[in-house]
PDB file of N, CA and C in Angstrom:
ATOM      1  N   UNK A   1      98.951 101.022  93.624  1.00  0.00           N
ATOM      2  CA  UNK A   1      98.106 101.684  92.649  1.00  0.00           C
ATOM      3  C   UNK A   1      98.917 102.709  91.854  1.00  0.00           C
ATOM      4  N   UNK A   2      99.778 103.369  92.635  1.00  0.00           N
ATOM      5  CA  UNK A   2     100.775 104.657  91.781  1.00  0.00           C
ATOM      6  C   UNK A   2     101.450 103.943  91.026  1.00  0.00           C
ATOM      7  N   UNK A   3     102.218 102.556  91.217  1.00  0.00           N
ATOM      8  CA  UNK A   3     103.136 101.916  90.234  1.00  0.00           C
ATOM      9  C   UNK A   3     102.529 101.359  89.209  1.00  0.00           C
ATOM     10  N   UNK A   4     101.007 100.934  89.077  1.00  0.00           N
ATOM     11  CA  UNK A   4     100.610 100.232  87.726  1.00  0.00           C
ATOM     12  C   UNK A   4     100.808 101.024  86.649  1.00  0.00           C
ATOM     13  N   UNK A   5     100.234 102.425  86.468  1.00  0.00           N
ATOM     14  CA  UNK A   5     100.497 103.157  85.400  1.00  0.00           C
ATOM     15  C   UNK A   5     101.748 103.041  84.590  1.00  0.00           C
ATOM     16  N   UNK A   6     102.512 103.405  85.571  1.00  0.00           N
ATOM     17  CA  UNK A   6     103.792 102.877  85.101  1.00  0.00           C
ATOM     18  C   UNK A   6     104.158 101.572  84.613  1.00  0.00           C
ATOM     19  N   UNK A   7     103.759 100.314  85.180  1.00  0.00           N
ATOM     20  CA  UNK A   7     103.998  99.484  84.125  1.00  0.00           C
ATOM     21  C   UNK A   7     103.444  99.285  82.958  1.00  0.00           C
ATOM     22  N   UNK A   8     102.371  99.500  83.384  1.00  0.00           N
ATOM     23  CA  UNK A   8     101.346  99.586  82.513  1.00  0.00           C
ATOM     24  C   UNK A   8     101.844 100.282  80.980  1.00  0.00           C
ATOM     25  N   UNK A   9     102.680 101.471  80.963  1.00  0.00           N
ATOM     26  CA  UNK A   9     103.632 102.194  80.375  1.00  0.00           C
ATOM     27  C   UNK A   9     104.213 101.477  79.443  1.00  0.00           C
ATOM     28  N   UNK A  10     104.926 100.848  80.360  1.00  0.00           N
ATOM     29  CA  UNK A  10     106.178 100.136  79.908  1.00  0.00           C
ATOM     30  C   UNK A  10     105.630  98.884  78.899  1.00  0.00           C
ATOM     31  N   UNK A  11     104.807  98.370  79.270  1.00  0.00           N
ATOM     32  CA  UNK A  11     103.733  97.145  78.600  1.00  0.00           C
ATOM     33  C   UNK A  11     103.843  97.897  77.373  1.00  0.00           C
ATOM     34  N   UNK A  12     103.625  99.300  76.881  1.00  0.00           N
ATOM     35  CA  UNK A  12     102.772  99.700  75.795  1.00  0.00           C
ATOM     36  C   UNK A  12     103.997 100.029  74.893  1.00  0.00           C
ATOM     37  N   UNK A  13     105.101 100.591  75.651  1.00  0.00           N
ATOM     38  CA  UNK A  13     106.329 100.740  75.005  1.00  0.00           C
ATOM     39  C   UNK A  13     106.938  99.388  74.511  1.00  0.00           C
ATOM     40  N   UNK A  14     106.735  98.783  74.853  1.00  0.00           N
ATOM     41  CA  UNK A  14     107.327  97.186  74.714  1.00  0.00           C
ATOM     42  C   UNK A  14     106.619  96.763  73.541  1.00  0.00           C
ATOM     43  N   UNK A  15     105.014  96.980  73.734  1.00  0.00           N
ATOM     44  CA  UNK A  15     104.114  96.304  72.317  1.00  0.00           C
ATOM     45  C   UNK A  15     104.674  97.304  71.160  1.00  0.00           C
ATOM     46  N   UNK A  16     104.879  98.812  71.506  1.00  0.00           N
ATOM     47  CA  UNK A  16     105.338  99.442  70.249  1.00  0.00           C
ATOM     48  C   UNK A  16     107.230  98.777  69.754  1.00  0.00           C
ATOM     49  N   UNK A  17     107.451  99.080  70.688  1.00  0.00           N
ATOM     50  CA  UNK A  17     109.018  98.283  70.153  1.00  0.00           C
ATOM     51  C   UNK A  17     108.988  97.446  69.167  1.00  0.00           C
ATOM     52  N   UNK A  18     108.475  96.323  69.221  1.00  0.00           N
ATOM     53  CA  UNK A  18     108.402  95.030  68.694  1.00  0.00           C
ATOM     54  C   UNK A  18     107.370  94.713  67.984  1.00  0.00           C
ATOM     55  N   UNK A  19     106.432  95.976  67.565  1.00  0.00           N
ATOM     56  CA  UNK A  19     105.366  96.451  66.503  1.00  0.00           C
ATOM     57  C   UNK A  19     104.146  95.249  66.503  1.00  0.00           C
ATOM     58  N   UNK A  20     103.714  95.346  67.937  1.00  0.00           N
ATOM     59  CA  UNK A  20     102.425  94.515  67.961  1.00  0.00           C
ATOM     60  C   UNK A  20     101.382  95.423  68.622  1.00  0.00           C
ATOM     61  N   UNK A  21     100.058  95.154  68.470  1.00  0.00           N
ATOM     62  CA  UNK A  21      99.255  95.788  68.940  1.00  0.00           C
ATOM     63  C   UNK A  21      99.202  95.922  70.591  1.00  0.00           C
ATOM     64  N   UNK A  22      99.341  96.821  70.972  1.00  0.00           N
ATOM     65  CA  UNK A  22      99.306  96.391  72.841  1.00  0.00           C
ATOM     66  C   UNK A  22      97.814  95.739  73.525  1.00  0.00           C
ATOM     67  N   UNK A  23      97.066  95.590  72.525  1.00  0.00           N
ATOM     68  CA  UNK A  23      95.787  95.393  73.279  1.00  0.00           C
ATOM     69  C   UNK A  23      96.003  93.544  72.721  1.00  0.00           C
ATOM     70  N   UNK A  24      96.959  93.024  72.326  1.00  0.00           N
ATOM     71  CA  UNK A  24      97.255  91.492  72.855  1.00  0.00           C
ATOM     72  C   UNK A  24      97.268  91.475  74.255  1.00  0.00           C
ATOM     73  N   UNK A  25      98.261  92.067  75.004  1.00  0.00           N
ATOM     74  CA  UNK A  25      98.659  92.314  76.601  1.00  0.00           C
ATOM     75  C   UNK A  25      97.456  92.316  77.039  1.00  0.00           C
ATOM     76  N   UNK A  26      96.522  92.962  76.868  1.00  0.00           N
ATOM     77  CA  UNK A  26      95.347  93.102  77.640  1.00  0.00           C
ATOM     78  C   UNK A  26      94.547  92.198  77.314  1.00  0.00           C
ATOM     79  N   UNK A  27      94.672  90.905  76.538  1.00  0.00           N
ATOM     80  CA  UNK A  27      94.143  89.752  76.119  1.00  0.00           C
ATOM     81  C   UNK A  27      94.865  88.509  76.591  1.00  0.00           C
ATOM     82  N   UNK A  28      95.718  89.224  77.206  1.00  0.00           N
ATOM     83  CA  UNK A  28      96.809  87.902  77.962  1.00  0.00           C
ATOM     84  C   UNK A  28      96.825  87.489  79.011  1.00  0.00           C
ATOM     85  N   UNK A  29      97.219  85.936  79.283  1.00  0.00           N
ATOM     86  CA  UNK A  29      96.566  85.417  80.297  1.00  0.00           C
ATOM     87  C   UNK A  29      98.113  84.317  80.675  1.00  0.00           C
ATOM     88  N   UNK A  30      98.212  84.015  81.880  1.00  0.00           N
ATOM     89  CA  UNK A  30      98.953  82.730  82.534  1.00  0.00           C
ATOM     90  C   UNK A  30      98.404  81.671  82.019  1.00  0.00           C
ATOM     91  N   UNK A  31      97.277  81.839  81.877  1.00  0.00           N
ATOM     92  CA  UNK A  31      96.842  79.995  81.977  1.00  0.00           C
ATOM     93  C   UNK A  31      95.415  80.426  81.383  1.00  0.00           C
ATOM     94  N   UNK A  32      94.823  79.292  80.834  1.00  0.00           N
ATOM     95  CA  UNK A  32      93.275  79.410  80.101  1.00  0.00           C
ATOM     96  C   UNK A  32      92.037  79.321  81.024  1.00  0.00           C
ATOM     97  N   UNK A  33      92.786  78.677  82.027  1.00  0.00           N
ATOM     98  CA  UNK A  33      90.918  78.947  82.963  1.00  0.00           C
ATOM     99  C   UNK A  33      91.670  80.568  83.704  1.00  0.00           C
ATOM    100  N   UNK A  34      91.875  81.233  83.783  1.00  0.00           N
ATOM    101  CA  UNK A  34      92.322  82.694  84.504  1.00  0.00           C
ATOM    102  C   UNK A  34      91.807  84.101  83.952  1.00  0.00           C
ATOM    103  N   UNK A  35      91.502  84.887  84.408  1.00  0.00           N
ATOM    104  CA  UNK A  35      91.130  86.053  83.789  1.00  0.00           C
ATOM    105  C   UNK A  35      92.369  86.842  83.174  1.00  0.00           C
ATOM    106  N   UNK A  36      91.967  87.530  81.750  1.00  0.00           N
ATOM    107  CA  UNK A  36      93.185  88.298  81.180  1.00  0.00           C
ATOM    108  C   UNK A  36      93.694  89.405  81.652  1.00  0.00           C
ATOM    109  N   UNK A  37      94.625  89.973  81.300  1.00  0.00           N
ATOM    110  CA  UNK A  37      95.328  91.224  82.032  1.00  0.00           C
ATOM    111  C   UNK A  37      94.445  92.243  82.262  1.00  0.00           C
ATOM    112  N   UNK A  38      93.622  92.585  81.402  1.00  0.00           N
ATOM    113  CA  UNK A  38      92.367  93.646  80.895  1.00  0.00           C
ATOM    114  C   UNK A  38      91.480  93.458  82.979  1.00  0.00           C
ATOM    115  N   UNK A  39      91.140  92.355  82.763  1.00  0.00           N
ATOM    116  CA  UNK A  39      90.439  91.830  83.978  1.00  0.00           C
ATOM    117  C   UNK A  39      91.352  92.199  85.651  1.00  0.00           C
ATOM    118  N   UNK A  40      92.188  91.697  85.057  1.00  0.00           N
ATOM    119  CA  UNK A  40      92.972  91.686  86.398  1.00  0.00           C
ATOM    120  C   UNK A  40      92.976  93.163  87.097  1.00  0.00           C
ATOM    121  N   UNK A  41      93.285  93.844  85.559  1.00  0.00           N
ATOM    122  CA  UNK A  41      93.918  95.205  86.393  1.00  0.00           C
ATOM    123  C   UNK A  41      92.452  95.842  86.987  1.00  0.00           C
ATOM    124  N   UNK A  42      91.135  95.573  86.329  1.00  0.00           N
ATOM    125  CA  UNK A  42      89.906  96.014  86.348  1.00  0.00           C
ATOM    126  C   UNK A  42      89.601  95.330  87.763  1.00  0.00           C
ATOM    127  N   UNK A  43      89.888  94.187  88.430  1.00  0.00           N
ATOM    128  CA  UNK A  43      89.673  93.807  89.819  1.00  0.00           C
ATOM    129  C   UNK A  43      90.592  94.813  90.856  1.00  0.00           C
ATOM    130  N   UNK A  44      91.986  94.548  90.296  1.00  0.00           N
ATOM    131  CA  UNK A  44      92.301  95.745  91.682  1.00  0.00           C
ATOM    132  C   UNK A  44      92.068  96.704  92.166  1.00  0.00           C
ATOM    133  N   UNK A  45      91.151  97.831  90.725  1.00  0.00           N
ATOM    134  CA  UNK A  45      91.031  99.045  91.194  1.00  0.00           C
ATOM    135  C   UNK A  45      89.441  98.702  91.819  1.00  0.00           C
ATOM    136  N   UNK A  46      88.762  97.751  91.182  1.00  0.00           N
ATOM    137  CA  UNK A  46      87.558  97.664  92.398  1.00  0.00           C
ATOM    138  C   UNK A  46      87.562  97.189  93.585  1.00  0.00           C
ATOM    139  N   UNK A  47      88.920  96.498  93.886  1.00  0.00           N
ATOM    140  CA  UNK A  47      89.357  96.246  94.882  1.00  0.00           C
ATOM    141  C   UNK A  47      89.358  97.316  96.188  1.00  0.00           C
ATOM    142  N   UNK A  48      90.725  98.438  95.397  1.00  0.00           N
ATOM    143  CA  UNK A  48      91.094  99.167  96.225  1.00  0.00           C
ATOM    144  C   UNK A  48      89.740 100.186  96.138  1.00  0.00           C
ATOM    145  N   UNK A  49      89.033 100.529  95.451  1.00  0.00           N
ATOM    146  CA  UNK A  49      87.811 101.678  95.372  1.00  0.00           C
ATOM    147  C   UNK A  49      86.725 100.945  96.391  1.00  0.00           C
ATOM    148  N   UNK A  50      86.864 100.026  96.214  1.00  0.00           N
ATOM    149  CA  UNK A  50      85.589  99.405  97.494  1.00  0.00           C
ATOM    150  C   UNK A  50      86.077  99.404  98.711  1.00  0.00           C
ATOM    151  N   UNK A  51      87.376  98.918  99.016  1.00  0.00           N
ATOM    152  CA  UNK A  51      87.590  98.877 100.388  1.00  0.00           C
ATOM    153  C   UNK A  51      87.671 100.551 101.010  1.00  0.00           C
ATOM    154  N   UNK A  52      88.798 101.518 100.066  1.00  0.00           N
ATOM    155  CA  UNK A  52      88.212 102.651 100.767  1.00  0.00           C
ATOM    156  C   UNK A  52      87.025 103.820 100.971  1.00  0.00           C
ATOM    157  N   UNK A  53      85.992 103.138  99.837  1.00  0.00           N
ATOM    158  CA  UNK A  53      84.265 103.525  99.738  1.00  0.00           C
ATOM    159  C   UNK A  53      83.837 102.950 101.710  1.00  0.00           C
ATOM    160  N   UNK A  54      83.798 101.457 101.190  1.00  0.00           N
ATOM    161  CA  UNK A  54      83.681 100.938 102.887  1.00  0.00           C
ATOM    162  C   UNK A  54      84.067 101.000 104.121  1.00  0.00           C
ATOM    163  N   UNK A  55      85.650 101.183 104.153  1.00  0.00           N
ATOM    164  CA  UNK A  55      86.213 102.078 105.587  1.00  0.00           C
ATOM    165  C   UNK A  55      85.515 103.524 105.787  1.00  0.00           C
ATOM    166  N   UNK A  56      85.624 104.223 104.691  1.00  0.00           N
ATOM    167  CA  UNK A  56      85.277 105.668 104.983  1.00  0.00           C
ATOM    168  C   UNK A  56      83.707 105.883 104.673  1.00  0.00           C
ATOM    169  N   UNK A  57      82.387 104.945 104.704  1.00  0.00           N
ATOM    170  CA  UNK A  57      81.036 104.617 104.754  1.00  0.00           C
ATOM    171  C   UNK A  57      80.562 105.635 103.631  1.00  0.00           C
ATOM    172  N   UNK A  58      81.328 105.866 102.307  1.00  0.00           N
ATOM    173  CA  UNK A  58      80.310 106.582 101.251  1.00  0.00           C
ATOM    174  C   UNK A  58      80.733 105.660 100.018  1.00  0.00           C
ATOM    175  N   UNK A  59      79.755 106.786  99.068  1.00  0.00           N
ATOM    176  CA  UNK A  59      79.479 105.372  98.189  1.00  0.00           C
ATOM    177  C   UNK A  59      80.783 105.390  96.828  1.00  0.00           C
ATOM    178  N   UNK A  60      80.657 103.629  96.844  1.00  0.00           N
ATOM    179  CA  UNK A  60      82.388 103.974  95.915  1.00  0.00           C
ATOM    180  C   UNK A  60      81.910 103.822  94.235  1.00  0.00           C
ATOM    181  N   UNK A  61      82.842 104.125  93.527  1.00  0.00           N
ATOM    182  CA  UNK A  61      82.235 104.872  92.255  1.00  0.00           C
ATOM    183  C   UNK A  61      82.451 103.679  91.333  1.00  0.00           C
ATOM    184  N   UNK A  62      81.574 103.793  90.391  1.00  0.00           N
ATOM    185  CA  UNK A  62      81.493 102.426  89.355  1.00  0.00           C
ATOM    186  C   UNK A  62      82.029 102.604  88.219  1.00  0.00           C
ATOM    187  N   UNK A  63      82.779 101.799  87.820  1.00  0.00           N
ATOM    188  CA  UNK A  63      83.489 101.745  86.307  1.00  0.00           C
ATOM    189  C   UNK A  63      82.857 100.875  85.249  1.00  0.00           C
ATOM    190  N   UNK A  64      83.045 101.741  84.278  1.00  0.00           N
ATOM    191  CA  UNK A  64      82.616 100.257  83.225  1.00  0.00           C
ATOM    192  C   UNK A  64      83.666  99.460  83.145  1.00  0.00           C
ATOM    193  N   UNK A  65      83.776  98.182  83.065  1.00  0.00           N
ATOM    194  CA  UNK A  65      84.844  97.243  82.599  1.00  0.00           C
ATOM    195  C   UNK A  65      84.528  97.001  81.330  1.00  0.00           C
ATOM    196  N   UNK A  66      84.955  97.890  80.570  1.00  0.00           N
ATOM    197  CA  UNK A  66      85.410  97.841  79.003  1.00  0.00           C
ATOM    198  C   UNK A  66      86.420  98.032  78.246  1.00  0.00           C
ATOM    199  N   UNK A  67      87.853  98.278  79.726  1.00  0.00           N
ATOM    200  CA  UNK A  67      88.663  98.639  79.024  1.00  0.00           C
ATOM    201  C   UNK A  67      89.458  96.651  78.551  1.00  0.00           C
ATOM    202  N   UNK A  68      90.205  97.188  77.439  1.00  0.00           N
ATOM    203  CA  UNK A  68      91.145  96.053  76.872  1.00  0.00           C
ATOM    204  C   UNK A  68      92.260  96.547  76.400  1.00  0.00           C
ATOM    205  N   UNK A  69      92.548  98.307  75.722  1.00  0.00           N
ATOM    206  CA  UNK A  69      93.729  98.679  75.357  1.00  0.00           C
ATOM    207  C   UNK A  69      94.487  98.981  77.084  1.00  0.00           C
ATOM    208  N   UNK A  70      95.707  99.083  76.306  1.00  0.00           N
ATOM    209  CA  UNK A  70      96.668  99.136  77.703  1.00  0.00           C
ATOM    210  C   UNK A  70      96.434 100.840  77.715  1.00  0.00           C
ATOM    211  N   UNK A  71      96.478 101.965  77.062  1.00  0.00           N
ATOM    212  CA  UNK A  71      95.624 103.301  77.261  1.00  0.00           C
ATOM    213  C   UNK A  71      94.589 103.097  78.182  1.00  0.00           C
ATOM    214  N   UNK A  72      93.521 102.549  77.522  1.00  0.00           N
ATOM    215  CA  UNK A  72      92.495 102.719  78.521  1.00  0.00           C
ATOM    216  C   UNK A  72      92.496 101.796  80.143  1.00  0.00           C
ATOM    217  N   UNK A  73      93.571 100.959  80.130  1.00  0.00           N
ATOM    218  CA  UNK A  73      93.645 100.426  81.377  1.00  0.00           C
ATOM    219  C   UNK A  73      94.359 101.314  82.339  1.00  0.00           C
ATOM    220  N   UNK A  74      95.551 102.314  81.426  1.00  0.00           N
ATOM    221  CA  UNK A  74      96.521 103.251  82.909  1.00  0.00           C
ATOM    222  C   UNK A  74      95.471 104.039  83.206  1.00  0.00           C
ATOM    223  N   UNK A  75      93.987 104.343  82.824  1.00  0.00           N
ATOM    224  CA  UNK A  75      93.216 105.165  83.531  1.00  0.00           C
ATOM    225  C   UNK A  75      92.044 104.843  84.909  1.00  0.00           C
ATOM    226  N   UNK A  76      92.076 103.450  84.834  1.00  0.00           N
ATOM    227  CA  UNK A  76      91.796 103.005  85.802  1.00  0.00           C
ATOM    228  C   UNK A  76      92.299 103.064  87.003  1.00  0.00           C
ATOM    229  N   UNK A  77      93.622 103.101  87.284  1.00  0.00           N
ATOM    230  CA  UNK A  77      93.850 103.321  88.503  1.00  0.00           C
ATOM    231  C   UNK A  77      94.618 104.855  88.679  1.00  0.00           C
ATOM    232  N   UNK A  78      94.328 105.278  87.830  1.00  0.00           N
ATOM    233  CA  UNK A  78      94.690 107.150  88.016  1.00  0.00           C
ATOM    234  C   UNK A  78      93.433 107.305  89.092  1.00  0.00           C
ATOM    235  N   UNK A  79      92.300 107.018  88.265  1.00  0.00           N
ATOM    236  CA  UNK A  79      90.888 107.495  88.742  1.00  0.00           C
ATOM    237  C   UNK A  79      90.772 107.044  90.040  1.00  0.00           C
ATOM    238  N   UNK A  80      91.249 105.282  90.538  1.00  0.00           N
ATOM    239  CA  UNK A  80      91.187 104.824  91.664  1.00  0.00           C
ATOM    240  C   UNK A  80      91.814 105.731  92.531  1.00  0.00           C
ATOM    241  N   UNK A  81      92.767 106.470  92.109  1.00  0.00           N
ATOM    242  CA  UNK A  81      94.315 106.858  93.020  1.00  0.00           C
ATOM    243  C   UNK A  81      93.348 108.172  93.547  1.00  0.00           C
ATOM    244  N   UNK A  82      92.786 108.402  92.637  1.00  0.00           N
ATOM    245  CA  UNK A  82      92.262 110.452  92.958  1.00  0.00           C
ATOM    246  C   UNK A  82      90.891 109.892  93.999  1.00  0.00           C
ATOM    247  N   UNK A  83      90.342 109.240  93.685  1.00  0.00           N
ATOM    248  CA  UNK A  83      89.562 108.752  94.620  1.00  0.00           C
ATOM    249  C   UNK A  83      90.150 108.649  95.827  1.00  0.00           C
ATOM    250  N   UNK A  84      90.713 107.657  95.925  1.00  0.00           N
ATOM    251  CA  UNK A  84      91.202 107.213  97.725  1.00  0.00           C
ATOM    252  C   UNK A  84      92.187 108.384  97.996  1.00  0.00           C
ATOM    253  N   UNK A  85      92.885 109.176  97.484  1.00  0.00           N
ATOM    254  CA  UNK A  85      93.715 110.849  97.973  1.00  0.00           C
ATOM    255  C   UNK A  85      92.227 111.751  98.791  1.00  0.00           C
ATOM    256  N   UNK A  86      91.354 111.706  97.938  1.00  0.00           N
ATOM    257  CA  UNK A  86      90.038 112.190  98.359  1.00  0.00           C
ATOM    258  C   UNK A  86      89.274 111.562  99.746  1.00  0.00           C
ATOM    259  N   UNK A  87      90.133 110.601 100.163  1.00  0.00           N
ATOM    260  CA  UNK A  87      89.525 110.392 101.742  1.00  0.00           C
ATOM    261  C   UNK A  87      90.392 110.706 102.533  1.00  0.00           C
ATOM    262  N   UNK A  88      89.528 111.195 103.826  1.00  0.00           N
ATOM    263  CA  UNK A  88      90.516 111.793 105.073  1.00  0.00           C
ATOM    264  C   UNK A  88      91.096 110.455 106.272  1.00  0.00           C
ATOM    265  N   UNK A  89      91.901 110.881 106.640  1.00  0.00           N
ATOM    266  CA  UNK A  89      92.042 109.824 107.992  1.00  0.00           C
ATOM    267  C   UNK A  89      90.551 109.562 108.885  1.00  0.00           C
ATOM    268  N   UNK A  90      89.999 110.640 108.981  1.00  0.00           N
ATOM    269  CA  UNK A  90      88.719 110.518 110.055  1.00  0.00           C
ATOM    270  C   UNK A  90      88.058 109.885 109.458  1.00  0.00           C
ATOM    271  N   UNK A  91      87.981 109.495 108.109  1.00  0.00           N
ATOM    272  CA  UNK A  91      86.677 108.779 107.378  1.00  0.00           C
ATOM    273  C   UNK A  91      87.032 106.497 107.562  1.00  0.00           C
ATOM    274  N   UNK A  92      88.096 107.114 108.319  1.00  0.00           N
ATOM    275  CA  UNK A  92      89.067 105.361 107.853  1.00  0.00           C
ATOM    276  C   UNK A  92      88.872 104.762 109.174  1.00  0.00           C
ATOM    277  N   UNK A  93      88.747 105.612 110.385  1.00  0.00           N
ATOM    278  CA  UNK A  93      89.000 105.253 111.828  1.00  0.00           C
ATOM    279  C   UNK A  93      88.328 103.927 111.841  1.00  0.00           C
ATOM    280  N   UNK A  94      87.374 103.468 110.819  1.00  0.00           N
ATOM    281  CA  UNK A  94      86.585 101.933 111.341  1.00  0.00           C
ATOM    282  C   UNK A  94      87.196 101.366 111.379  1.00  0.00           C
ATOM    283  N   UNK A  95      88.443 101.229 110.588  1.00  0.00           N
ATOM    284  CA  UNK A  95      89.542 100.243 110.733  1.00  0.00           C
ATOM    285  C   UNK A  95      90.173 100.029 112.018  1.00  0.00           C
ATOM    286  N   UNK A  96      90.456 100.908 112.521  1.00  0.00           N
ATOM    287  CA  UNK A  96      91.280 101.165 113.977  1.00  0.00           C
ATOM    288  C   UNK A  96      90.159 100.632 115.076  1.00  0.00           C
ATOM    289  N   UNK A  97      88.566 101.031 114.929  1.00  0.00           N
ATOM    290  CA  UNK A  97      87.749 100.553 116.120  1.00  0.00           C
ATOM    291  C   UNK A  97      87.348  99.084 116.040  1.00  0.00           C
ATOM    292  N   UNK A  98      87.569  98.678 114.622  1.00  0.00           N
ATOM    293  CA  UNK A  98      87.187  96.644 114.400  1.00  0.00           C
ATOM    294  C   UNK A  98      88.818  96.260 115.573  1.00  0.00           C
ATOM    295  N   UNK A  99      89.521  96.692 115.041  1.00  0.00           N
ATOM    296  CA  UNK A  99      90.548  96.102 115.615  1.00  0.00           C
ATOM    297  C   UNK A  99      91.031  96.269 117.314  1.00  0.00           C
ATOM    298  N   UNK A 100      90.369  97.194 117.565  1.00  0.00           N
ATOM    299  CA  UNK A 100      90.308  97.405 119.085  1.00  0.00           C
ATOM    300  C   UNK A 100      89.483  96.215 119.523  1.00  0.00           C
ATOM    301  N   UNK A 101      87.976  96.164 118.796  1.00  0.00           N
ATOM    302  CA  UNK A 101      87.272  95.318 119.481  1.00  0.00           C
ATOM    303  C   UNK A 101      87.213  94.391 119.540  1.00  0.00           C
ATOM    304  N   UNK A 102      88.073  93.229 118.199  1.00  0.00           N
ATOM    305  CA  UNK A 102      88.530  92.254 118.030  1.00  0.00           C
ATOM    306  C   UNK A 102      89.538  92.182 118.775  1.00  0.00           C
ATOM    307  N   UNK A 103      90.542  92.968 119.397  1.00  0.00           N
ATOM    308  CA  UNK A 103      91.655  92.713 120.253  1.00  0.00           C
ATOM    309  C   UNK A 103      91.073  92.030 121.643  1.00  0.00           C
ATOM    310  N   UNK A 104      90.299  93.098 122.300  1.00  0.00           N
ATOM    311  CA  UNK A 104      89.349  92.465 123.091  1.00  0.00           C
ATOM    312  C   UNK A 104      88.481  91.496 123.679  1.00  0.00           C
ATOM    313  N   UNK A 105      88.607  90.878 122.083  1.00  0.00           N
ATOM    314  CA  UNK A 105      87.741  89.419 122.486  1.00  0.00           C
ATOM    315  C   UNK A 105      86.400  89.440 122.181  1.00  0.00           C
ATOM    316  N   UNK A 106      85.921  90.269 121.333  1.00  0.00           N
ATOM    317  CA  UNK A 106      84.437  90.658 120.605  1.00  0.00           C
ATOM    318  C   UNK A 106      84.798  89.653 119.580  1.00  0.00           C
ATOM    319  N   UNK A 107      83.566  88.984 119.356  1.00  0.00           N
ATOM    320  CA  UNK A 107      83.229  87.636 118.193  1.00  0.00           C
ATOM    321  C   UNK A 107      82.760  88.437 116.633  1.00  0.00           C
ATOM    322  N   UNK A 108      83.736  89.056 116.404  1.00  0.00           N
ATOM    323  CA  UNK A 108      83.551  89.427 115.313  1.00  0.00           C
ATOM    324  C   UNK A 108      84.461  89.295 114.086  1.00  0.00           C
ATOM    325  N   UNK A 109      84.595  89.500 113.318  1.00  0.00           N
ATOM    326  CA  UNK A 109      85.316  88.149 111.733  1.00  0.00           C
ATOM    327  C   UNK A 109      85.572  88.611 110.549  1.00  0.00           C
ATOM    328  N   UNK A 110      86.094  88.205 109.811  1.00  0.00           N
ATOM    329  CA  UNK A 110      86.132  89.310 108.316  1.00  0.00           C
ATOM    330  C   UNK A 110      84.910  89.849 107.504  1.00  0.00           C
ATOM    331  N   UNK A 111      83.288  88.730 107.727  1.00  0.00           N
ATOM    332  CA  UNK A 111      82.511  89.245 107.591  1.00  0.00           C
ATOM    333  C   UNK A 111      81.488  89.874 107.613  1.00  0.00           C
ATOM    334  N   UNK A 112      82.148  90.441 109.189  1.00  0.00           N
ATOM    335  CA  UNK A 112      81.696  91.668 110.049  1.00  0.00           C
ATOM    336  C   UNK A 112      82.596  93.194 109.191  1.00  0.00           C
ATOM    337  N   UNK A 113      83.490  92.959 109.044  1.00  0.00           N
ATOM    338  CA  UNK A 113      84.168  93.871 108.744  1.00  0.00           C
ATOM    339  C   UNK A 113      84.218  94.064 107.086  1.00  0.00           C
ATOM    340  N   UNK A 114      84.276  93.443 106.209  1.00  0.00           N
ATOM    341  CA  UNK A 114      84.090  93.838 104.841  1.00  0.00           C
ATOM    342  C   UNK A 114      82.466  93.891 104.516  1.00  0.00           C
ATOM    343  N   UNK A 115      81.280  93.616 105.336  1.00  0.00           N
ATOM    344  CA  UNK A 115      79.921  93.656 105.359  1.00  0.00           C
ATOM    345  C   UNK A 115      79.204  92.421 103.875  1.00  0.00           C
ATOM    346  N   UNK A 116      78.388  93.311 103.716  1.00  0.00           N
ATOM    347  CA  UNK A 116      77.675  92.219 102.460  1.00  0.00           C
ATOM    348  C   UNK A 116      78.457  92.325 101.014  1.00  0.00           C
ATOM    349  N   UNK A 117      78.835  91.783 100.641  1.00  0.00           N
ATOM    350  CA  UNK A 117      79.872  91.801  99.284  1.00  0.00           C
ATOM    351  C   UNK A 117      79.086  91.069  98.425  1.00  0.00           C
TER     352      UNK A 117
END
């Protein structure tokens, strides 16, 4: 999450170099059935904002997905980053007690542990 900004950066320095709009990048894609960069980066930070909303049992915070400039995308995971700094170790321990009890031999599975998605 600390390194996207930074590329993210570099993306924008690159579109200015070579005097294109940077919000192509955020319209860009591998392949035509795939989601564009805009998307992608907008899944990881709900990625990482949900999983540590759900380890630490409060509620995780909602974004609009409207960004498409590469500006408004390095703020997505600033916001993710200040979020998850904002949880303590004691709020995470569920992680440590699934895995005790799964060590054990308790019948429990990934969708015991990531809950209703």
């Amino acid at each position: 999450m600390a390194n996207l900004p930074a590329i993210l950066d570099k993306a924008e320095h690159h579109a200015e170099n070579l005097k294109f709009d940077p919000s192509v990048l955020g319209n860009a894609r591998l392949s035509p059935d795939m989601h564009n960069l805009a998307v992608q980066v907008q899944f990881v930070t709900v990625h990482a904002k949900g999983v540590g909303g759900r380890l630490s049992g409060i509620e995780v915070p909602v974004y609009e997905n409207s960004e498409i400039s590469i500006s408004d995308l390095q703020v997505r995971p600033a916001k993710t980053s200040a979020f998850l700094r904002g949880l303590t170790a004691t709020q995470i321990h569920y992680e440590t007690a699934y895995a005790i009890l799964r060590h054990n031999g308790v019948d429990i599975g990934k969708a015991d542990y990531l809950g209703a998605l």
